[in-house]
Protein backbone atom coordinates (compact mmCIF):
# COMPACT_ATOMS: atom_id res chain seq x y z
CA UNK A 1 11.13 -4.04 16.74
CA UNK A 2 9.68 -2.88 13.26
CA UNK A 3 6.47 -1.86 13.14
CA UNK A 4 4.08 -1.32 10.49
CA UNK A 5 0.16 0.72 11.07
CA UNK A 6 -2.01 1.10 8.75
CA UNK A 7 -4.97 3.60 8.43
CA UNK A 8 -7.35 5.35 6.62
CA UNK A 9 -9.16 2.91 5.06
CA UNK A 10 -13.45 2.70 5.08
CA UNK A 11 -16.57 2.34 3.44
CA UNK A 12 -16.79 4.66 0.07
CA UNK A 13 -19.04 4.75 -2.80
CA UNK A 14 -18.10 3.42 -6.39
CA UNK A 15 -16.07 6.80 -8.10
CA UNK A 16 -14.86 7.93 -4.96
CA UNK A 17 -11.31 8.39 -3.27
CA UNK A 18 -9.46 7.55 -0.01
CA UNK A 19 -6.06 7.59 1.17
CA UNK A 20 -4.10 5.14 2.90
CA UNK A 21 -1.68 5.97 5.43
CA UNK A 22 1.23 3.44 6.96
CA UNK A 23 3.25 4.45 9.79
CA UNK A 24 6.23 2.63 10.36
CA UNK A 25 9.32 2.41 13.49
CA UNK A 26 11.65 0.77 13.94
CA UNK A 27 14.42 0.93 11.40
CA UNK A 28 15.93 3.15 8.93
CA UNK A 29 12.65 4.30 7.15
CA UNK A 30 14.61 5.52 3.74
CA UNK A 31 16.68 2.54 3.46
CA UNK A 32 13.95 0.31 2.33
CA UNK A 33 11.39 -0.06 -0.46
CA UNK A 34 7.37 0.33 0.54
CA UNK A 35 4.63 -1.58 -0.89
CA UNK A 36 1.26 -2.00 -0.92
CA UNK A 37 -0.82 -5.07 -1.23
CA UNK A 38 -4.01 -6.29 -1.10
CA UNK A 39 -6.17 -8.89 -0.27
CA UNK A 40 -9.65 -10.08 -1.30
CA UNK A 41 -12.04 -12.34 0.03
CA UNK A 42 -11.11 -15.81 -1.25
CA UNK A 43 -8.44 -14.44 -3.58
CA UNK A 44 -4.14 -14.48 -2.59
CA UNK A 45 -2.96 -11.44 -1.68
CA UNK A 46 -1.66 -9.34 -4.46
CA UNK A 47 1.32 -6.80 -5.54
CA UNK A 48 -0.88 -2.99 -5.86
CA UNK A 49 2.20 -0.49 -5.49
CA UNK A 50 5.74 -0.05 -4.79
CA UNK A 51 7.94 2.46 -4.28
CA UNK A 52 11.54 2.72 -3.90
CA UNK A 53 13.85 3.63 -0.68
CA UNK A 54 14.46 7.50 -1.90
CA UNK A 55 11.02 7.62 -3.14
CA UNK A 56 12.06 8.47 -6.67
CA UNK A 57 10.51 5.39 -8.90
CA UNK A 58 7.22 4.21 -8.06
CA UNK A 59 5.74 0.90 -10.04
CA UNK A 60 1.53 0.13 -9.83
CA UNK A 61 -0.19 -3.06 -10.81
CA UNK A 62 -2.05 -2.53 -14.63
CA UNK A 63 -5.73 -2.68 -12.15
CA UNK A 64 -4.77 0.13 -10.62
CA UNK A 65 -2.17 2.59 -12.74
CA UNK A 66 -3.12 5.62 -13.10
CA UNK A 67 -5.42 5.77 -10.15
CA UNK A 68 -3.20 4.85 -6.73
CA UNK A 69 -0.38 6.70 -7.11
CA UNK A 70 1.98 5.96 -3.99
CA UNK A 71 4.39 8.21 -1.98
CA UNK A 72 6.39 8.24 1.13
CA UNK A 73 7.69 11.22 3.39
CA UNK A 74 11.02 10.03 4.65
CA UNK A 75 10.90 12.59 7.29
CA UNK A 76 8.09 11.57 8.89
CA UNK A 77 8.30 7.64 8.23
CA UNK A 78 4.97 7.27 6.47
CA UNK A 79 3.92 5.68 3.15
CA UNK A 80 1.04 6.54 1.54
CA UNK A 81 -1.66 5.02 -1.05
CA UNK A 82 -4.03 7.90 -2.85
CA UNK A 83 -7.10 6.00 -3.91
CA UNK A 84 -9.37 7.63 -7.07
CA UNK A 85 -12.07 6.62 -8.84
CA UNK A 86 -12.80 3.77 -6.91
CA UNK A 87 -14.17 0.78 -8.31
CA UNK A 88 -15.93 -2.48 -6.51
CA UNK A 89 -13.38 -4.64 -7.39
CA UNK A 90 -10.74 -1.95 -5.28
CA UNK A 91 -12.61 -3.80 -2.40
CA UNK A 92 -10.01 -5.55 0.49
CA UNK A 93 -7.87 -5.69 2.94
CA UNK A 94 -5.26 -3.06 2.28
CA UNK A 95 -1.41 -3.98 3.36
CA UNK A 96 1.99 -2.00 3.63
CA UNK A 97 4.92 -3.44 3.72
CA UNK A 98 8.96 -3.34 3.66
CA UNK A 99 11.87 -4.91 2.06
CA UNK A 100 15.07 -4.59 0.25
CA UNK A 101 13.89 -4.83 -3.38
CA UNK A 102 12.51 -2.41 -5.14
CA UNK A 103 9.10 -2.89 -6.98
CA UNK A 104 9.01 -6.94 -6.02
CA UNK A 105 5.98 -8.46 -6.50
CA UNK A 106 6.24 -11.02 -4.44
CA UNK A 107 5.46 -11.11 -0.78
CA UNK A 108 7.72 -12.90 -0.25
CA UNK A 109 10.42 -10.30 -0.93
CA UNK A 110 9.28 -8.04 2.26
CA UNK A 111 10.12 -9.30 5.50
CA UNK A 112 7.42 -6.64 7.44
CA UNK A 113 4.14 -6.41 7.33
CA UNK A 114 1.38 -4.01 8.72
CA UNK A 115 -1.74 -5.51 10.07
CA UNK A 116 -3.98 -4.70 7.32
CA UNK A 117 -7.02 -2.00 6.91
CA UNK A 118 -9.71 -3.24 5.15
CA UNK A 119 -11.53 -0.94 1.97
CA UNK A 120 -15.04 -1.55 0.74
CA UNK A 121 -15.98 -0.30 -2.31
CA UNK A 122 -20.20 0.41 -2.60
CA UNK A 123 -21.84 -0.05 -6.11
């Protein structure tokens, strides 16, 4: 069974950083592309990060380029999401997730999901 855990994400002031962690199990780790999504309150759930299966090309979203970069340690099965210079509008539930493709932007490309961890963003 693949699984997908998220963590690391929290309350933070405007300017400041976290980092999102996903776990995963459950199949070959370095086979597939990692994502990250996100989701806020009344809005559809939207493309934030990819990267690709060897971890070589990463691909962000123009809201957040420059300031999430993304990486993924193979070895230990983990993606991860570096948050900087947080902004209100970073605010949401944060999502990893795994598929074939390669910097998709649609959800519908991934066929696992974590559960979420949700990020709020203090002016």
């Amino acid at each position: 069974q693949v699984q997908l855990v998220e963590s690391g994400g929290g309350l933070v002031q405007a300017g400041g950083s976290l980092t999102l962690s996903c776990a995963t199990s459950g199949r070959t780790f370095s086979s597939y592309a990692m994502a990250w999504f996100r989701q806020a309150p009344g809005q559809e759930r939207e493309f934030v990060a990819g990267i690709s299966a060897a971890g070589g090309r990463t691909i962000y979203s123009n809201s957040v380029k420059g300031r999430f970069p993304i990486s993924r340690d193979n070895a230990k099965n983990t993606v991860a999401l570096q948050m900087n210079s947080l902004k209100p509008e970073d605010t949401a539930v944060y999502y990893c997730a795994t598929g074939p493709i390669y910097g998709a932007w649609s959800e519908r490309e991934y066929d696992y999901w974590g559960q979420g961890t949700q990020v709020i963003v203090s002016s």
